[in-house]
Protein backbone atom coordinates (compact mmCIF):
# COMPACT_ATOMS: atom_id res chain seq x y z
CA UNK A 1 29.17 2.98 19.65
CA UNK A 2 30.75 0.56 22.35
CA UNK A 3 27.86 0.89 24.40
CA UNK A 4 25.69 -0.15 21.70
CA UNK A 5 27.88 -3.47 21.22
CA UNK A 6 28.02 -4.30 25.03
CA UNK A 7 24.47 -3.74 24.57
CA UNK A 8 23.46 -5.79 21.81
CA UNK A 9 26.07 -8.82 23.51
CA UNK A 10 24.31 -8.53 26.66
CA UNK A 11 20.69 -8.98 25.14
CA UNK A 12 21.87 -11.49 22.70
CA UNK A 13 23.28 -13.46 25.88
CA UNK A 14 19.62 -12.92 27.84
CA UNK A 15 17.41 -13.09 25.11
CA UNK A 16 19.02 -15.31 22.35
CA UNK A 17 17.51 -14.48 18.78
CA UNK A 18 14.50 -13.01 19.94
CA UNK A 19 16.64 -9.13 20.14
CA UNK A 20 18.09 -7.84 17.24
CA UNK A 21 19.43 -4.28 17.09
CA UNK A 22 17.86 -1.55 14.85
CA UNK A 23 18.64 1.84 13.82
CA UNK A 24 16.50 4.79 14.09
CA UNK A 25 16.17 6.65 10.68
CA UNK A 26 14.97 9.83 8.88
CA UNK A 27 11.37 10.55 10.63
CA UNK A 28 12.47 8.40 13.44
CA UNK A 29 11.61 5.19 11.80
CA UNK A 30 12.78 1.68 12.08
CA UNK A 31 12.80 -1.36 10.35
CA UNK A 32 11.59 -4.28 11.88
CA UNK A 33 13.80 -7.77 11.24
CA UNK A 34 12.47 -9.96 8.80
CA UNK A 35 13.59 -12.81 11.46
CA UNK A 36 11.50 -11.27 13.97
CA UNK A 37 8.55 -10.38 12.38
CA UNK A 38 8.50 -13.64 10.54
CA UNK A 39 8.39 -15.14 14.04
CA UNK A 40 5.37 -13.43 15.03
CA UNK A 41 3.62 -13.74 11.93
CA UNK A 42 3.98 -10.32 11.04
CA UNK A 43 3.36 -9.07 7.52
CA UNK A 44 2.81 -5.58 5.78
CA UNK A 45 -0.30 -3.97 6.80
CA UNK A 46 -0.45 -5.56 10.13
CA UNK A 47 -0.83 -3.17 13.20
CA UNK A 48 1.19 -3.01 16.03
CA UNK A 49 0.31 -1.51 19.68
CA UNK A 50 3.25 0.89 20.91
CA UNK A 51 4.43 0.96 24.63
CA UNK A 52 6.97 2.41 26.36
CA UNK A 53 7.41 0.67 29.57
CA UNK A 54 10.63 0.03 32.13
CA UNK A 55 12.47 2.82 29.91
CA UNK A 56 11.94 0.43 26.54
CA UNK A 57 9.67 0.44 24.09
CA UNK A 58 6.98 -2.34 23.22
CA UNK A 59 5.86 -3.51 19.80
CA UNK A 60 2.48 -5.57 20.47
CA UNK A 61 0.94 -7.08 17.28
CA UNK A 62 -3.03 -6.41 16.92
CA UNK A 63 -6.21 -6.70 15.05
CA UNK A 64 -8.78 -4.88 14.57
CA UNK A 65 -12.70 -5.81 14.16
CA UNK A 66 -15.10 -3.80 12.79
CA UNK A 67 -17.97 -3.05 15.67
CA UNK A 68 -20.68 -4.15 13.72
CA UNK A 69 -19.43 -8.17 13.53
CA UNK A 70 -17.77 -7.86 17.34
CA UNK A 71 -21.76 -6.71 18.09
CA UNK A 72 -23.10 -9.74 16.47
CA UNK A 73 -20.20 -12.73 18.60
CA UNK A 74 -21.78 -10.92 21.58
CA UNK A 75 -25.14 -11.38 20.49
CA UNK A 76 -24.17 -14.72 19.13
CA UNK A 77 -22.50 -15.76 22.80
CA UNK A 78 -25.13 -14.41 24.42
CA UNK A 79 -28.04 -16.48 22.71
CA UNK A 80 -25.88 -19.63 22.97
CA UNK A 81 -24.73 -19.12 27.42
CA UNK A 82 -26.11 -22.53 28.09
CA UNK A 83 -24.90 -24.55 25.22
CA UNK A 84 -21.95 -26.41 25.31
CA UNK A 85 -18.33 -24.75 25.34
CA UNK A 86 -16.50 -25.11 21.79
CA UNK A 87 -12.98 -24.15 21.52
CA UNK A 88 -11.81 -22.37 18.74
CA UNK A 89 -7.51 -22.13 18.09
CA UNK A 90 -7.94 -18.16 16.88
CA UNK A 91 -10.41 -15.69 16.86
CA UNK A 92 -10.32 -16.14 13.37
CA UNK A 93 -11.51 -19.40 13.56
CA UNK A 94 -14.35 -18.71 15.74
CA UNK A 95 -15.44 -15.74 13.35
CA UNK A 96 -15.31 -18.43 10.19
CA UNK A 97 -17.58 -20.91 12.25
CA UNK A 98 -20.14 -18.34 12.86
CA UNK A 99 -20.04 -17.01 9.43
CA UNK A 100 -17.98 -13.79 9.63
CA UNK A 101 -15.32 -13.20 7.44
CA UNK A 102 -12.60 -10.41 8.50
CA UNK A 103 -10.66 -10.60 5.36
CA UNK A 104 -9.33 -6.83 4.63
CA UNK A 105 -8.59 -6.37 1.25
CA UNK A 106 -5.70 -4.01 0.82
């Protein structure tokens, strides 16, 4: 248990707020911080790419886009090359202005 404390100091000291420490539970699960996920924008539902990497282990948040409308931005992209280069904040925002809309209904 004294390991875990110089632990949690230490990354507390390198990392500030952005490391909390979590416990493992039945069916090895965890629970992520409200603080952190509300950092990240993370809400229920949302997916999250796993690593393990440098002996830790990675939480990555993703989204994923059905083929179908990722098929249609290329086509989209494609038939527009030579027109001139808008910039869109989000993916999501770049869907919107082309018509798309990603909403997933849970």
């Amino acid at each position: 248990m004294q390991e875990l404390k110089i632990r949690k100091l230490i990354n507390s000291h390198i990392i500030g707020e952005k490391s909390m420490l979590v416990e493992v539970r039945f069916q090895n699960q965890i629970t992520l911080p409200s603080k952190i996920a509300k950092t990240l924008g993370i809400k229920e539902g949302d997916l999250l790419d796993l690593a393990i990497q440098d002996g830790g282990v990675f939480l990555d948040p993703v989204v994923v886009y059905p083929k179908t409308e990722l098929e249609r931005v290329a086509k989209l992209v494609k038939q527009n090359a030579d027109s001139p280069q808008v910039v869109f904040d989000s993916v999501e925002d770049l869907f919107r202005n082309i018509g798309i809309n990603l909403e997933i209904e849970n």
